[in-house]
Protein backbone atom coordinates (compact mmCIF):
# COMPACT_ATOMS: atom_id res chain seq x y z
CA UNK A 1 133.25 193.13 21.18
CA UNK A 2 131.48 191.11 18.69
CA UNK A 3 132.72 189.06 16.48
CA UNK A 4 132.90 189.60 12.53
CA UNK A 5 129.93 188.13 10.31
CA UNK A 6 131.59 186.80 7.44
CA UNK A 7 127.46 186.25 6.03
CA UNK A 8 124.02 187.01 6.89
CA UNK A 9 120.43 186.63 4.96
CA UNK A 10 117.04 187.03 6.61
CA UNK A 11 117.38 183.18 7.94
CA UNK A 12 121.22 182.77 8.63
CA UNK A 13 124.32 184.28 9.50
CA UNK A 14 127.61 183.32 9.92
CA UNK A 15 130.26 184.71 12.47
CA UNK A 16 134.03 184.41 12.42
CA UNK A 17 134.90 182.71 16.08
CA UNK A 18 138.63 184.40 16.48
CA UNK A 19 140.89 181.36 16.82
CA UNK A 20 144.30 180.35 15.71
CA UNK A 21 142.80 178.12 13.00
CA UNK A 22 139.71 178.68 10.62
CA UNK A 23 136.66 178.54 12.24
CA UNK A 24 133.38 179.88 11.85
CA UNK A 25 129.63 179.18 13.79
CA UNK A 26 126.50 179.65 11.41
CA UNK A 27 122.89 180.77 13.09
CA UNK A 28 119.65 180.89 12.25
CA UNK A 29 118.39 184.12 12.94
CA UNK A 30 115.62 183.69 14.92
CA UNK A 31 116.89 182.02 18.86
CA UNK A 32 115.59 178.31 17.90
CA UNK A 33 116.69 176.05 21.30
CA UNK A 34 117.19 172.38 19.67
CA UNK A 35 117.55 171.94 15.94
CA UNK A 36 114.04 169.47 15.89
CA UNK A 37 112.19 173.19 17.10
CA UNK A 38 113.73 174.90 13.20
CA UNK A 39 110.54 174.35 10.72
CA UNK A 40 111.93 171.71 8.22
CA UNK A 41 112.39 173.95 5.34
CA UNK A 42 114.47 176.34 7.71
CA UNK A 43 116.54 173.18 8.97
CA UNK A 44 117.30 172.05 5.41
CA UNK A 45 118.46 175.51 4.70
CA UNK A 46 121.12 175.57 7.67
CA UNK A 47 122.38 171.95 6.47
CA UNK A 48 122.91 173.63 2.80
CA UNK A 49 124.36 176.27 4.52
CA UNK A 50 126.94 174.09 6.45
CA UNK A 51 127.72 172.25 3.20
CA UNK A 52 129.00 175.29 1.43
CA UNK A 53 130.86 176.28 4.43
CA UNK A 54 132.22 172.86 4.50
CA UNK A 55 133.36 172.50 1.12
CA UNK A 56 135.02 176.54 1.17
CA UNK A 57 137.02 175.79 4.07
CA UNK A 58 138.26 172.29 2.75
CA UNK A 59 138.98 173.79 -0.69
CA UNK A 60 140.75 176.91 0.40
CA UNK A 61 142.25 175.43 3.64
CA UNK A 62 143.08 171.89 2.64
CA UNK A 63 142.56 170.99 6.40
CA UNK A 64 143.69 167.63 7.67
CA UNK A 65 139.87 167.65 9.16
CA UNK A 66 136.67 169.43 9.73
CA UNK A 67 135.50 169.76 12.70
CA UNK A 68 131.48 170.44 13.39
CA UNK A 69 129.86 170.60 16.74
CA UNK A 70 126.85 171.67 18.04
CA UNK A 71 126.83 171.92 22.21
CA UNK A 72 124.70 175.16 22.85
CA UNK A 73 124.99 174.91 26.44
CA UNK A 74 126.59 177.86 26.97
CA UNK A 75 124.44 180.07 24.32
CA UNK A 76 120.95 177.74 24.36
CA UNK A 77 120.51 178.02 20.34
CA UNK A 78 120.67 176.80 17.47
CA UNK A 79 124.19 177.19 16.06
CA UNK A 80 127.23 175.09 14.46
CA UNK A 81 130.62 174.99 15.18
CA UNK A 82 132.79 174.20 12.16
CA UNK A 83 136.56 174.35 12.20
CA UNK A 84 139.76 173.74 9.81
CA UNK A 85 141.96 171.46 11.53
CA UNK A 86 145.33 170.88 11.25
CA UNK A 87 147.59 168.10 12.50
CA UNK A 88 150.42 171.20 13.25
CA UNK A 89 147.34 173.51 15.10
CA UNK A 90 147.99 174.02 19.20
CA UNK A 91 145.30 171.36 20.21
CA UNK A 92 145.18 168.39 17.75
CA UNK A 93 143.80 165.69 17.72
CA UNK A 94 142.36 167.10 20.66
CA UNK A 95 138.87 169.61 20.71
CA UNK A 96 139.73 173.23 20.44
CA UNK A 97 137.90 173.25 24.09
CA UNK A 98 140.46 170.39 25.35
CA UNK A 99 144.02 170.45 26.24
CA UNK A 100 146.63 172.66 24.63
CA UNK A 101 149.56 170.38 23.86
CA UNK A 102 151.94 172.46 22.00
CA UNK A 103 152.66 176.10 20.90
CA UNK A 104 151.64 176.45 17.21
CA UNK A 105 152.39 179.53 14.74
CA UNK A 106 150.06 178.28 11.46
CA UNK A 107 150.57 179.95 8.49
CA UNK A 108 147.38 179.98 6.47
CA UNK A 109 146.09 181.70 3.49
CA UNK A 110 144.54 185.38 3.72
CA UNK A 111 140.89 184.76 5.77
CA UNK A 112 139.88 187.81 4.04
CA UNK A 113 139.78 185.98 0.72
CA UNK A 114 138.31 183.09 2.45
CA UNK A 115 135.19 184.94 3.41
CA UNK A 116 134.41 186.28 0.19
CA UNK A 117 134.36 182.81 -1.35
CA UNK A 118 131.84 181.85 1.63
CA UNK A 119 129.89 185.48 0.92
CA UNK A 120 129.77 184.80 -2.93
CA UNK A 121 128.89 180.70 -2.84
CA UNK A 122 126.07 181.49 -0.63
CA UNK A 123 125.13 184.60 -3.01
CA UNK A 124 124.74 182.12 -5.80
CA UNK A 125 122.27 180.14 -3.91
């Protein structure tokens, strides 16, 4: 099952990573291992990229915090982590990969609506 792409050009695309708060992982289409191996115009392009993201996800979510990360251990590629977070979500202050400590039932605006405004900011650009 794969997950949803919220966006997608011929240089990036964003995924939805299903979680109980916001969260979404941008790529760069072709399987780049380390960010130094994108060419530079490519690189700047994924940093613009994560700005808009950024700034959607703090306007629509009003999170206590954004989260970005960057491990690619798992999947050895370029791609970035970043997440709303919210002092009431199941794992803060904590990672979303550290321990649970408490049972959490957000309720957040329509994710739906969220998406477009990531779809149409990135149209614009």
């Amino acid at each position: 099952m794969h997950n949803l792409i919220v966006y997608e050009d011929s240089e990036i695309s964003i995924e939805e990573e299903k979680s109980e708060i916001p969260w979404l992982k941008i790529f760069t289409k072709q399987p780049y291992k380390e960010l130094g191996d994108l060419p530079k115009k490519l690189r700047v392009r994924l940093w613009e990229v994560y700005d808009v993201v950024e700034h959607e996800m703090r306007s629509y979510y009003k999170p206590e915090k954004i989260n970005m990360a960057s491990f690619a251990n798992m999947l050895p590629r370029v791609h970035i982590h970043v997440m709303a977070r919210f002092k009431e979500d199941s794992y803060f202050p904590n990672p979303m990969w550290g321990e649970k400590l408490r049972e959490s039932n957000l309720e957040l605006p329509n994710k739906e609506d969220f998406h477009k405004n990531i779809f149409n900011a990135l149209q614009k650009r």
